[in-house]
Protein backbone atom coordinates (compact mmCIF):
# COMPACT_ATOMS: atom_id res chain seq x y z
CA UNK A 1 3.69 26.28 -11.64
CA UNK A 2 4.62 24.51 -14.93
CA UNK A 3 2.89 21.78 -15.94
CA UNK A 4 5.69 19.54 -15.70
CA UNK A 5 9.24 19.92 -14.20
CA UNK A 6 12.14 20.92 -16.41
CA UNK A 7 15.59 19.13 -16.44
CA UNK A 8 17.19 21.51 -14.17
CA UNK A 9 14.62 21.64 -11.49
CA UNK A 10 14.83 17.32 -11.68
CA UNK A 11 18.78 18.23 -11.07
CA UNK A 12 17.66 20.76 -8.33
CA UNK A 13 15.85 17.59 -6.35
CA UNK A 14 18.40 15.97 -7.09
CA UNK A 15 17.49 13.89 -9.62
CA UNK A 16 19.96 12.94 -12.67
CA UNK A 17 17.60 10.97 -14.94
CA UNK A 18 16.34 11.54 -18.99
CA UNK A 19 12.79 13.13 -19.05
CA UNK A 20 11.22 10.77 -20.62
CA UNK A 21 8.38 11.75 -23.50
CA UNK A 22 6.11 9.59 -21.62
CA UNK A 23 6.82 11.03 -18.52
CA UNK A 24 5.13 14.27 -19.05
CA UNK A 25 2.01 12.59 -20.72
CA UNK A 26 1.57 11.33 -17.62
CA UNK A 27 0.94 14.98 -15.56
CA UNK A 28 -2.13 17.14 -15.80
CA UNK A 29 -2.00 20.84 -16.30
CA UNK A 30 -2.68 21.34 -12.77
CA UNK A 31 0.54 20.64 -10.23
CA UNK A 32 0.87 21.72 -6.58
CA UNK A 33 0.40 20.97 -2.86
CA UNK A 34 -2.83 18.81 -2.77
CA UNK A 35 -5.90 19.71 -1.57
CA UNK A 36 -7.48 17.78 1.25
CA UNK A 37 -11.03 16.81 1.92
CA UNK A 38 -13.62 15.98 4.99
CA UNK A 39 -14.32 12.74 5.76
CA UNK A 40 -17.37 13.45 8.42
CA UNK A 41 -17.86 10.73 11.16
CA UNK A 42 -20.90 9.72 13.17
CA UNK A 43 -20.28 8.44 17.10
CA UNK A 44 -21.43 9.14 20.13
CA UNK A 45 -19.15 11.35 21.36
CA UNK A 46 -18.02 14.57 19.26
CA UNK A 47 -15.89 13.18 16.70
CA UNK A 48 -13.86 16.29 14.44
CA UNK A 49 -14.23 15.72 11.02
CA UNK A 50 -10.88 14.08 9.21
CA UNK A 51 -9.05 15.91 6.91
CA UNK A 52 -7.49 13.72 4.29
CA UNK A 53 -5.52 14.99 1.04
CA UNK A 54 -6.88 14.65 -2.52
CA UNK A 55 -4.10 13.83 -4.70
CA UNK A 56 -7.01 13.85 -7.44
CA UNK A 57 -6.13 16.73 -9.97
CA UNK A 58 -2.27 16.26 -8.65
CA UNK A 59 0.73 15.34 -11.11
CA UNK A 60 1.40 11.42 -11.72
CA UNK A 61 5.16 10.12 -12.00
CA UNK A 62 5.08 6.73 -13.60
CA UNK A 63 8.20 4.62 -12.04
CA UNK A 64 9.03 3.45 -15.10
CA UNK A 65 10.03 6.69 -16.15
CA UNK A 66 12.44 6.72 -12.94
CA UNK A 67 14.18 3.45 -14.32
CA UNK A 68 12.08 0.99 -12.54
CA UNK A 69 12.27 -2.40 -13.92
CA UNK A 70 10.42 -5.47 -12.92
CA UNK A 71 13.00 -8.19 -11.54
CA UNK A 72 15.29 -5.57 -10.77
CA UNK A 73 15.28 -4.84 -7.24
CA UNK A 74 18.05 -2.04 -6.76
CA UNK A 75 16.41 -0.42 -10.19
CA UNK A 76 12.74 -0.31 -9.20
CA UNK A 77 14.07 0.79 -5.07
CA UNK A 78 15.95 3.69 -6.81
CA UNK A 79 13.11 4.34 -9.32
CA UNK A 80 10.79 4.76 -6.41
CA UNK A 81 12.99 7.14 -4.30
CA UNK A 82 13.43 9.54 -7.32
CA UNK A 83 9.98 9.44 -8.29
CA UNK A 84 9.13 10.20 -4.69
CA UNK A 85 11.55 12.98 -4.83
CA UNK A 86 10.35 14.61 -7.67
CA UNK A 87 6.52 14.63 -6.51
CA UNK A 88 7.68 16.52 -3.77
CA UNK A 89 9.69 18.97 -5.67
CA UNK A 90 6.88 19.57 -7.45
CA UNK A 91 5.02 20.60 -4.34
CA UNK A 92 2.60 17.61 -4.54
CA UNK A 93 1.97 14.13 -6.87
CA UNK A 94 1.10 10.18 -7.54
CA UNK A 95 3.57 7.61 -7.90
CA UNK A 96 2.05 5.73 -9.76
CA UNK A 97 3.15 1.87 -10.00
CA UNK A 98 1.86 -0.02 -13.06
CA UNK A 99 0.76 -3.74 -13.58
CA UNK A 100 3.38 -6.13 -13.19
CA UNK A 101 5.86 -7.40 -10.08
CA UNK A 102 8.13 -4.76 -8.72
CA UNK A 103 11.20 -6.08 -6.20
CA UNK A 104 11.91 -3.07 -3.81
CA UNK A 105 13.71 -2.44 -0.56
CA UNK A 106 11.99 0.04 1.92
CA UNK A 107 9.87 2.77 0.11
CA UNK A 108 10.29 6.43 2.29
CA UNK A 109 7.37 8.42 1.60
CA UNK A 110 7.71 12.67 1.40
CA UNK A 111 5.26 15.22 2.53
CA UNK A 112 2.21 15.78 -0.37
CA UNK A 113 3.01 12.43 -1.92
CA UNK A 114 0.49 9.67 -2.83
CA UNK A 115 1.74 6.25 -3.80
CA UNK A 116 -0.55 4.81 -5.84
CA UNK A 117 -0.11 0.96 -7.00
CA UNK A 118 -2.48 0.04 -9.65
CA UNK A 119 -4.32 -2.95 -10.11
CA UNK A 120 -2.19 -5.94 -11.65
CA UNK A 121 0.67 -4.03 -9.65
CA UNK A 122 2.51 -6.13 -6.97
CA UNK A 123 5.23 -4.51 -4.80
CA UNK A 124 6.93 -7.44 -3.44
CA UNK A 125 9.44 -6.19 -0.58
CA UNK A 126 13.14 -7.56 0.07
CA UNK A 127 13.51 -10.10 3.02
CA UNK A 128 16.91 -9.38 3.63
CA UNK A 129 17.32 -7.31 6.72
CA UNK A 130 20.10 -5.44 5.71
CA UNK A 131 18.26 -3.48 3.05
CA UNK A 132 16.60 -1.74 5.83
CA UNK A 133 19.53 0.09 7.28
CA UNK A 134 20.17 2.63 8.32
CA UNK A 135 18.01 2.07 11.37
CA UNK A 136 15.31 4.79 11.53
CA UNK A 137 13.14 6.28 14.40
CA UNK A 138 10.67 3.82 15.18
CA UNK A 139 9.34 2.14 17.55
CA UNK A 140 8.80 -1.40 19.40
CA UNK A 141 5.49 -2.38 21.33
CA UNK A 142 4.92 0.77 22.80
CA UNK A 143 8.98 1.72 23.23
CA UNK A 144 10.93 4.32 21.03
CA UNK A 145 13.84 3.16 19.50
CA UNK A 146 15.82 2.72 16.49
CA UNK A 147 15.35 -0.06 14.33
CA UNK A 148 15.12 -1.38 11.14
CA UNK A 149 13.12 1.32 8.53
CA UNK A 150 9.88 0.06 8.19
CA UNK A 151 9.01 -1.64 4.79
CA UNK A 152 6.57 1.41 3.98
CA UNK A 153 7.55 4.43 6.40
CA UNK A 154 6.80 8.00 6.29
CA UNK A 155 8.02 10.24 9.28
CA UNK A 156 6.78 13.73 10.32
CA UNK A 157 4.89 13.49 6.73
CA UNK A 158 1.87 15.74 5.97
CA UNK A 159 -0.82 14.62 3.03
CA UNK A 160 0.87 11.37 2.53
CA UNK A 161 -1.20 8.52 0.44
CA UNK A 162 -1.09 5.49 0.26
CA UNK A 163 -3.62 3.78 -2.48
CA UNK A 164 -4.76 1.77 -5.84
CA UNK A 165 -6.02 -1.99 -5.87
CA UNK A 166 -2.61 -3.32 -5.99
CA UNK A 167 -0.70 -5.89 -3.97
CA UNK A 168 2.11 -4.81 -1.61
CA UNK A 169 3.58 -8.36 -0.30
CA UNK A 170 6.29 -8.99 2.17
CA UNK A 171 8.51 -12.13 1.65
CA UNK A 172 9.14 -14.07 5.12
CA UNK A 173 12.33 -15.48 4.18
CA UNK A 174 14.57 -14.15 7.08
CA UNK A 175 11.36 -12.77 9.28
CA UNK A 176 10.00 -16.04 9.73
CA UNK A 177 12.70 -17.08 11.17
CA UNK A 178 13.24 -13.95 13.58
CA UNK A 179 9.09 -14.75 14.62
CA UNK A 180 11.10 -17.44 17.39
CA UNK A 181 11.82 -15.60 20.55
CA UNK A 182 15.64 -17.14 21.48
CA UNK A 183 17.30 -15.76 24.65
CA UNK A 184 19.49 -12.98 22.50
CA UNK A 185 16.33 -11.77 21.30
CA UNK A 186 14.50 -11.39 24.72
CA UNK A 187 18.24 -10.13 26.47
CA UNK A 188 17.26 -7.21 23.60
CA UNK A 189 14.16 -6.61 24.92
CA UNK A 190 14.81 -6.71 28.17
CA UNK A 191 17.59 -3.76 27.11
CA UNK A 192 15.31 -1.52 25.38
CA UNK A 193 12.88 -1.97 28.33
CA UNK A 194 16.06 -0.80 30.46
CA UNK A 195 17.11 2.00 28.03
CA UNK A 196 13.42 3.54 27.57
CA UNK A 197 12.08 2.67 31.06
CA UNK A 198 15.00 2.85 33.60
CA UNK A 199 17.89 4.66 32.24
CA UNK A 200 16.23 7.44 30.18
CA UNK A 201 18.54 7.08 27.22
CA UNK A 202 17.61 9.40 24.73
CA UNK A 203 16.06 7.30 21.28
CA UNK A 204 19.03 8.51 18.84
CA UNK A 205 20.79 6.05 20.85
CA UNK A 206 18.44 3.42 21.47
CA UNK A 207 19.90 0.95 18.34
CA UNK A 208 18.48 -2.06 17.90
CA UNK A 209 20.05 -3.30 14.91
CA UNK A 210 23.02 -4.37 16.56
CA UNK A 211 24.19 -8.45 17.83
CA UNK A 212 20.86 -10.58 17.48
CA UNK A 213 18.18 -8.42 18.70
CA UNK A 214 15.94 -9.14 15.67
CA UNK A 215 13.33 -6.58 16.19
CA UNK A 216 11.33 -7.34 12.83
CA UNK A 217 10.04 -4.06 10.98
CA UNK A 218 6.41 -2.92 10.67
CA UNK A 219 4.80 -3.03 7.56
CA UNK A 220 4.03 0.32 6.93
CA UNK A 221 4.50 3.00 9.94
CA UNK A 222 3.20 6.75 9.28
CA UNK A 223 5.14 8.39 12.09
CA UNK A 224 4.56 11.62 13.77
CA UNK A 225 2.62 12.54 10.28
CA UNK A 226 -0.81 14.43 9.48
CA UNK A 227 -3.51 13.77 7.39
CA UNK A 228 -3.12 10.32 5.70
CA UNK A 229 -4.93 8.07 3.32
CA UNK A 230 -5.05 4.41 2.91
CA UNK A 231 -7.13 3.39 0.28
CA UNK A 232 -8.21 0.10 -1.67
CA UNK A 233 -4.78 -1.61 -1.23
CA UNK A 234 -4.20 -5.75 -0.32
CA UNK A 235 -1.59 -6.11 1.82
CA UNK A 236 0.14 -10.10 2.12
CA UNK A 237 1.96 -11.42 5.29
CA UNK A 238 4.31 -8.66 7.42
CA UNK A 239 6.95 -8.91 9.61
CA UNK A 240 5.55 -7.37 12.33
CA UNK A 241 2.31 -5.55 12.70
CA UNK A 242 0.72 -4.00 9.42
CA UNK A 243 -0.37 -0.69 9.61
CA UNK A 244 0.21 1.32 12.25
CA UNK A 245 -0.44 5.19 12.37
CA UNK A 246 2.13 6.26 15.40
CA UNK A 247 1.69 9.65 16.84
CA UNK A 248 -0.57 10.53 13.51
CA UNK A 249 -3.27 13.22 13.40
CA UNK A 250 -6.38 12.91 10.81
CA UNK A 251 -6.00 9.19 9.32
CA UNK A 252 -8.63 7.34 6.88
CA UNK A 253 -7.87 3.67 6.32
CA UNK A 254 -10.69 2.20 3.89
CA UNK A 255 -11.52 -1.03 1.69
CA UNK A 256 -7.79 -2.09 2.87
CA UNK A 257 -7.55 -6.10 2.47
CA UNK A 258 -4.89 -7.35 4.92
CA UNK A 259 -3.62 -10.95 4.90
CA UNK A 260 -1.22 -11.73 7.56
CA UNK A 261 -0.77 -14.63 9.30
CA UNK A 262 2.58 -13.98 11.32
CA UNK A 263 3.70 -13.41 14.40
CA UNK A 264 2.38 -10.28 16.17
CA UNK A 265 0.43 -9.27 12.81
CA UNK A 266 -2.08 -7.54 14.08
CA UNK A 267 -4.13 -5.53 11.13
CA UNK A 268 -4.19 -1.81 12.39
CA UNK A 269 -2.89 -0.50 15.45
CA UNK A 270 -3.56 3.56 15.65
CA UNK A 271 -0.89 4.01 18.50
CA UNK A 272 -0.92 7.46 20.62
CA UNK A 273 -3.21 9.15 17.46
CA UNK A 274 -5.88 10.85 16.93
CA UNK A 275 -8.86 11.46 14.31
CA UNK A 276 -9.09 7.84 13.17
CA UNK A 277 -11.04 5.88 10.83
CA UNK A 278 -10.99 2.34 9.63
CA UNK A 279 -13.66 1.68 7.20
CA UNK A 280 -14.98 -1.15 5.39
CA UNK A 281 -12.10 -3.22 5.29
CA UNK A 282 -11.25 -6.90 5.54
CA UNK A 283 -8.91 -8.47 8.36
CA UNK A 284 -7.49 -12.22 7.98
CA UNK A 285 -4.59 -11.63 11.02
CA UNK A 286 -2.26 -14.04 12.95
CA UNK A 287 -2.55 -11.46 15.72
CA UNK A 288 -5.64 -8.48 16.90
CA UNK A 289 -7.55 -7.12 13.45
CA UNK A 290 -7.20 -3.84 15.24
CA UNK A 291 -5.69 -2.94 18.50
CA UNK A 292 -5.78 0.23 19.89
CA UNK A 293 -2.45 1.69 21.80
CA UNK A 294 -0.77 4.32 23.65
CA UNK A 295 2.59 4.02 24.18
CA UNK A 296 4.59 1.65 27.19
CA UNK A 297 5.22 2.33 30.43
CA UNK A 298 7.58 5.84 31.30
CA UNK A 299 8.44 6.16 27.74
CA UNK A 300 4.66 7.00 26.88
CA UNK A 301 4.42 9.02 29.98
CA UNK A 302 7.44 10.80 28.44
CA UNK A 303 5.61 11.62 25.51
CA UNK A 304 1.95 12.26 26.90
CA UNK A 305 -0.44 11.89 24.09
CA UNK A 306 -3.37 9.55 24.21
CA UNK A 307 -5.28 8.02 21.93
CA UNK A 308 -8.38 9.54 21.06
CA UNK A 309 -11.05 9.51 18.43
CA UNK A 310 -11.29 5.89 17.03
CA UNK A 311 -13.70 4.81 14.53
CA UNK A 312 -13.55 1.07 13.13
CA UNK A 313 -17.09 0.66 11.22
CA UNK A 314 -18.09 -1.42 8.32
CA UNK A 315 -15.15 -4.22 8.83
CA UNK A 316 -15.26 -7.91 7.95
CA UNK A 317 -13.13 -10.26 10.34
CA UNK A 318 -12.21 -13.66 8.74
CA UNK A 319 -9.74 -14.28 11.45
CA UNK A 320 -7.46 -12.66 14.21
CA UNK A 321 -6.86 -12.74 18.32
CA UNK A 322 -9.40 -10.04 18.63
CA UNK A 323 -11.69 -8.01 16.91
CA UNK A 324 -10.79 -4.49 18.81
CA UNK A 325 -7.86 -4.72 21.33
CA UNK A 326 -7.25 -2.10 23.26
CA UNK A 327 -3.87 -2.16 24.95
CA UNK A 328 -1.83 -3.56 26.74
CA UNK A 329 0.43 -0.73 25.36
CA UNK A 330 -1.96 2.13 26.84
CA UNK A 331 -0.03 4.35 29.10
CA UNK A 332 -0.74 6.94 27.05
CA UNK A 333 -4.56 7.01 27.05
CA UNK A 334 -7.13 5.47 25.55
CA UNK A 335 -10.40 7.31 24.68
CA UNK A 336 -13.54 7.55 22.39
CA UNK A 337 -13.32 4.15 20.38
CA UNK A 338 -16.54 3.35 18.23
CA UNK A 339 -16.98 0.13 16.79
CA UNK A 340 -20.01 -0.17 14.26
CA UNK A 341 -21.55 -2.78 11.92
CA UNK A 342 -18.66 -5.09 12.03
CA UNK A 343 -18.76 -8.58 11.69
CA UNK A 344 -16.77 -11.94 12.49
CA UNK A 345 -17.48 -15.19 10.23
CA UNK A 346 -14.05 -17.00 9.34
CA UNK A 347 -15.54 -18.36 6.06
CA UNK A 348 -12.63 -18.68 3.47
CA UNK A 349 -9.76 -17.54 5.50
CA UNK A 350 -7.14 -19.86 5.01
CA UNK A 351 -5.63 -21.15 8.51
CA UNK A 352 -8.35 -22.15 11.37
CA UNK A 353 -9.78 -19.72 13.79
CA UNK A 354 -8.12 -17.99 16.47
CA UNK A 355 -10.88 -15.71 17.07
CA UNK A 356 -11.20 -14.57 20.75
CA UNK A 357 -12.96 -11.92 22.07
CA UNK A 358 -15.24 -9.16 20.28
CA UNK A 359 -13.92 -6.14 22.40
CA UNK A 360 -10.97 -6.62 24.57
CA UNK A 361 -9.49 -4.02 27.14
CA UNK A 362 -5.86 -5.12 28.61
CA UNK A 363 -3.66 -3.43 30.98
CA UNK A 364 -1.43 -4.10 33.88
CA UNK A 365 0.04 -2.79 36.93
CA UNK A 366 2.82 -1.06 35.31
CA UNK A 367 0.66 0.66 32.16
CA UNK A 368 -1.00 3.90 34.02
CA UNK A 369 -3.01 5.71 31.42
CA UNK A 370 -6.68 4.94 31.20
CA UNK A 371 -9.49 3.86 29.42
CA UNK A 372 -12.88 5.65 28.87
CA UNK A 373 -15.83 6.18 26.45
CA UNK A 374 -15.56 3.11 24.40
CA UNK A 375 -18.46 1.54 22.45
CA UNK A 376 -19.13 -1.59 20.27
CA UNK A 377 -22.69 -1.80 18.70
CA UNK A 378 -24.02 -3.76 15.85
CA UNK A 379 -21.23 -6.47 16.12
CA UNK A 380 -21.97 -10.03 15.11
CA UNK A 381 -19.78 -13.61 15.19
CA UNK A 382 -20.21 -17.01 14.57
CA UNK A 383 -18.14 -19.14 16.64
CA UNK A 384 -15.80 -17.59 19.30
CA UNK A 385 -13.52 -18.82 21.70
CA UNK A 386 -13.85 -16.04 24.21
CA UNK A 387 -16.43 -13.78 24.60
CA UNK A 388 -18.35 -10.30 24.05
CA UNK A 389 -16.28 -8.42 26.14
CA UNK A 390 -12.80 -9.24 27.87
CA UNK A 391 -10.94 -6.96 30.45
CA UNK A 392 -8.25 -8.04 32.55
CA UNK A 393 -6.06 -6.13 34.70
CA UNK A 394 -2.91 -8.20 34.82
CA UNK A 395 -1.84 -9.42 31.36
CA UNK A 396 1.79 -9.06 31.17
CA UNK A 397 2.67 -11.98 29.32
CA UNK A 398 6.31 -12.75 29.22
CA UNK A 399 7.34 -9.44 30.89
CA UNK A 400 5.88 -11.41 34.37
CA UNK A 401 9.50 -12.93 34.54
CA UNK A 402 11.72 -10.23 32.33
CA UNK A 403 11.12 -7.25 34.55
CA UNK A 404 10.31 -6.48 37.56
CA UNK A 405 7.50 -3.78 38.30
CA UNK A 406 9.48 -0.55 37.62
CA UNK A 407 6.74 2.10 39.26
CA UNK A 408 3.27 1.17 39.83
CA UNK A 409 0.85 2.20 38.00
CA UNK A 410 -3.31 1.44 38.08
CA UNK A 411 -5.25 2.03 34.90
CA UNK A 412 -8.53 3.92 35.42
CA UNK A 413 -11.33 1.78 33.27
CA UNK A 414 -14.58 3.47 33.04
CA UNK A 415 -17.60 3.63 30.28
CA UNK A 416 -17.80 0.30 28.38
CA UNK A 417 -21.03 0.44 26.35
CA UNK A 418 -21.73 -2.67 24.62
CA UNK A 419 -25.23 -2.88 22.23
CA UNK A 420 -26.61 -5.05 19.53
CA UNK A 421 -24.44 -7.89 19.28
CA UNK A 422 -25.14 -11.31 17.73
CA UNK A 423 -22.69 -14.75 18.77
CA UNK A 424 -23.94 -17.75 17.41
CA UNK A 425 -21.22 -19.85 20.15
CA UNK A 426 -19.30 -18.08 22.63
CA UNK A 427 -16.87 -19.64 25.65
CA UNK A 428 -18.69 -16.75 27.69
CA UNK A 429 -20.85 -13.77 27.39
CA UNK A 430 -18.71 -10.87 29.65
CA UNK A 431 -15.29 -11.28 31.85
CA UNK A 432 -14.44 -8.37 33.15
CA UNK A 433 -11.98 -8.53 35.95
CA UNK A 434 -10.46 -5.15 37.56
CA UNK A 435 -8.41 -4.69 40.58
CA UNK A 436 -9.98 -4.26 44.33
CA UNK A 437 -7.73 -0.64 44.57
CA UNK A 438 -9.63 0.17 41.67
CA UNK A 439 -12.64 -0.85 40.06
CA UNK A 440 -13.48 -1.03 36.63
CA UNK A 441 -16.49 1.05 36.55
CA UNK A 442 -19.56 1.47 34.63
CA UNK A 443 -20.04 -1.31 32.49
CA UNK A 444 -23.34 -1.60 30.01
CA UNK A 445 -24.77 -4.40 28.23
CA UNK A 446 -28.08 -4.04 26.17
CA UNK A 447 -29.53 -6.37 23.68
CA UNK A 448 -26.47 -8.74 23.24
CA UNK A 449 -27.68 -12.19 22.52
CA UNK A 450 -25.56 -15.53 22.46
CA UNK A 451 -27.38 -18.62 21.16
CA UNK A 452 -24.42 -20.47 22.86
CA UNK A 453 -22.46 -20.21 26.13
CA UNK A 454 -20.35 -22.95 26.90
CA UNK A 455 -19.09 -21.62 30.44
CA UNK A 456 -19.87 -19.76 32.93
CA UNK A 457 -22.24 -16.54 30.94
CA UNK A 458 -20.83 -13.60 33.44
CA UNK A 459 -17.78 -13.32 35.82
CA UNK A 460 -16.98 -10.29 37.20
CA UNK A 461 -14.59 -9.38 40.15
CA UNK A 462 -13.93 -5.58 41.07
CA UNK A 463 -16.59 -4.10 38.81
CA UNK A 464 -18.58 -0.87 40.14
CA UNK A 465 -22.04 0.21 38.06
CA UNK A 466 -22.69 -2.92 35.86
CA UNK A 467 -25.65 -3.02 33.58
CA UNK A 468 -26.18 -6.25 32.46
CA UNK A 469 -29.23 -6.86 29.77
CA UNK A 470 -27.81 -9.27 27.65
CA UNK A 471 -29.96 -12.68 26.60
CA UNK A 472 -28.05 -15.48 27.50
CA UNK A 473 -29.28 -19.41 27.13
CA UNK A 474 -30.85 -20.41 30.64
C-alpha cells in the first residue's frame, strides 16, 4: 500500500479536498489495518487477555489538512468526518487534532481509526440538540432506542481509538436544562418503557427525538464494537453518562480524567460487555464513577448477553454516588467484577461529597439476571456516607409509580468477596438486604476496618452464608 493516498483514491472515499504538502509529511511509510496488542489481566477468576489495536506505526491525518478551523464549527465537524473517512480508506490511521479549541458537532468514528487529540487540543462539542440528528441506534438506561447520536459514537466498530492528553468538553447550554425531569419528559419514558417492554416494537422505530422527550446523549458510546482503546484523555461535564462501552468486546480505558458533575454522569458504565479494563484513572462524577450494567427488563432478555469480565484497578475517586455500581440495569447478567487498589479521598474536587457506598449491588423485582463472582480488595476512603458494601433488592426509584411490575423477575445474588479495605468514617460497615424468596447468598468480609461507624455496623435481612471478619469500633 502507498505511503500516502492519491487524489483519486481521496475521491474514491469520497473525499473532494486539495492534498495538502503537509498532509503527507504527516504519514509514515507504513499504512494499513492496525495491529493490536495484549493487555494481560490479573483476577481471581480466569480473565482472557484484551486485545486492543496499536495505531502506533499507522498513518496520521492532521484535521487541518481536512479544512478544520478553530472557531469554525461546521469547518472543523466536516474536517473531522473526512479525515475519519480517509483513515479508513486507507485501511487504518490517527486523526490527529492539534493544540488549540476545535467547535464540532458529533464525531462518528470508522472501523481501524484512532482519534487522537493532542495536548493543548480542546474539542469543545455543540449544545444544540439538533446537530445530533439524525437519531442513531442507541440506547437509554438499559432500553434500545433511537435517539440523539452520541457526542463521540462508534457503532459495530472494530480497532477504534480513542486517545492523546487533550480536552474533549461538552457545553451544557441546552442539556442543563433537559437534566429537570417535567411530565413530557417522564410521559417519554414511560413510552419507551411501553415500546421496549410491553409492545415489542422493533428499535428502528423506537424514536425518541420527537415532542419533548429530551433523552440527553451519552458522551461517547462504542456500540456493538470490538477491541477499543481509551487512553490519556480529560473529559469535562456530559450530558448524560460518559463513557459507556455497550455490547463491546475487548475494551482498555486508562489514565482517563473525567469531570462531570451532571445529572446521571456516571464515569464508566461497561453495559452488556465483556473483556473490560479501567485502569488508573481519575473520577470527579455527579453520578456512580463506574457502574456496571446489563441491559433493562425484556429488552435485555431480548438480547441475552451479560456482563462479564470487569476489571477497575488503580482508580482515584474524588467524588461520585458510588465507587462500583452494579445495576439496577442488570437483566442481562452481571459476572466476574474485580476491583483493586482503588481509592476514595475527595481532596480538590470542586463541589462537596456525594460519596456513598464503596461497592453497591442494586436490583429489583422486575430486573431478572443475576449477580455472581464479584470482588473489591485493597479499597480505601475517607469519609463516606454509606458504607463498604450496599445491596438492596427493591430500588426502583421513580419507576415505583410509572409502571407497574410487567413480569416478575428475582435476581440471583451470590459470591460477594470483600478484603482489605480502609474507611476512616462510614454511616455503616455492610447492608445487605435480599428478598425472603431468595436470599442473597454467600457474602465475605475479611480484614475491612472502619475507624468510624456512625449507625448501626451490620444489617442484614435474607442473607444465606455470611462471613463477617471485619473490625468495627466496639
Amino acid at each position: 500500500m502507498p505511503s500516502f493516498l492519491s487524489r483519486r483514491a481521496l475521491l474514491r472515499a469520497g473525499l473532494a479536498v486539495p492534498m495538502l504538502a503537509g498532509c503527507q509529511s504527516l504519514m509514515p511509510k507504513t499504512a494499513g489495518t492496525p495491529p493490536r496488542t495484549d493487555v494481560s489481566v490479573t483476577a481471581p477468576f480466569a480473565m482472557p487477555a484484551i486485545a486492543v489495536p496499536d495505531f502506533s506505526a499507522c498513518p496520521r491525518f492532521a484535521i487541518t489538512a481536512f479544512g478544520a478551523a478553530q472557531g469554525g464549527q461546521a469547518a472543523t465537524s466536516a474536517a473531522l468526518a473526512r479525515a475519519i473517512a480517509a483513515a479508513h480508506a486507507a485501511g487504518g490511521g490517527v486523526v490527529v487534532v492539534p493544540p488549540g479549541t476545535w467547535p464540532t458537532g458529533p464525531i462518528h468514528l470508522k472501523s481501524h481509526v484512532g482519534l487522537h487529540v493532542e495536548e493543548g487540543a480542546t474539542l469543545l462539542f455543540s449544545p444544540d440538540p439538533r446537530d445530533y440528528l439524525p437519531p442513531v441506534p442507541t440506547s437509554w438506561e438499559g432500553l434500545e432506542c433511537m435517539n440523539y447520536s452520541p457526542l463521540v459514537y462508534a457503532h459495530e466498530c472494530e480497532n477504534v481509538a480513542l486517545t492523546g492528553r487533550g480536552t474533549l468538553r461538552a457545553r451544557l447550554d441546552v442539556w442543563r436544562s433537559w437534566y429537570a425531569r417535567p411530565k413530557a419528559h417522564m410521559d417519554a419514558l414511560v413510552a419507551l418503557y411501553e415500546m421496549a417492554c410491553r409492545d415489542g416494537v422493533p428499535v428502528e422505530r423506537r424514536d425518541m427525538t420527537t415532542s419533548q422527550a429530551n433523552l440527553r446523549p451519552h458522551f461517547i458510546q462504542f456500540n456493538r464494537c470490538r477491541h477499543v482503546l481509551v487512553e490519556d484523555v480529560h473529559i469535562v461535564d456530559s450530558p448524560f453518562w460518559v463513557l459507556h462501552p455497550y455490547l463491546c468486546r475487548d475494551v482498555v480505558i486508562r489514565r482517563v480524567d473525567i469531570a462531570a458533575h451532571g445529572h446521571n454522569n456516571d464515569g464508566v458504565d461497561p453495559e452488556m460487555s465483556q473483556n473490560v479494563l479501567i485502569d488508573g484513572c481519575t473520577f470527579d462524577q455527579g453520578d456512580d464513577a463506574v457502574s456496571v450494567k446489563s441491559g433493562r427488563d425484556r429488552d435485555a432478555w431480548r438480547i441475552g448477553v451479560p456482563s462479564r469480565n470487569i476489571v477497575m484497578r488503580r482508580c482515584r475517586i474524588k467524588n461520585g454516588h458510588q465507587l462500583m455500581a452494579i445495576g439496577s440495569e442488570l437483566s442481562g447478567g452481571v459476572e466476574n467484577v474485580f476491583v483493586e487498589d482503588c481509592h476514595f479521598d475527595h481532596a480538590d474536587s470542586s463541589v462537596p461529597s456525594t460519596i456513598n457506598n464503596l461497592l453497591y449491588v442494586k436490583t429489583n423485582e422486575r430486573r431478572g439476571g443475576y449477580v455472581r463472582n464479584i470482588h473489591m480488595t485493597n479499597v480505601s476512603a475517607t469519609r463516606i456516607k454509606g458504607g463498604v458494601l450496599a445491596v438492596e433488592t427493591d430500588v426502583l426509584y421513580q419507576w415505583k409509580t410509572l409502571m407497574p411490575t410487567l413480569e416478575r423477575r428475582l435476581t440471583p445474588i451470590e459470591g460477594l468477596f470483600v478484603s482489605g479495605v480502609r474507611v476512616d468514617d462510614a454511616g455503616f460497615v455492610c447492608l445487605v438486604k435480599g428478598e425472603a424468596e431468595l436470599p442473597v447468598c454467600d457474602v465475605h468480609l475479611r480484614d475491612v476496618a472502619v475507624r468510624k461507624v456512625r449507625g448501626t455496623p451490620v444489617v442484614t435481612e435474607h442473607v444465606a452464608g455470611f462471613d463477617n471478619r471485619a473490625d468495627v469500633p466496639a
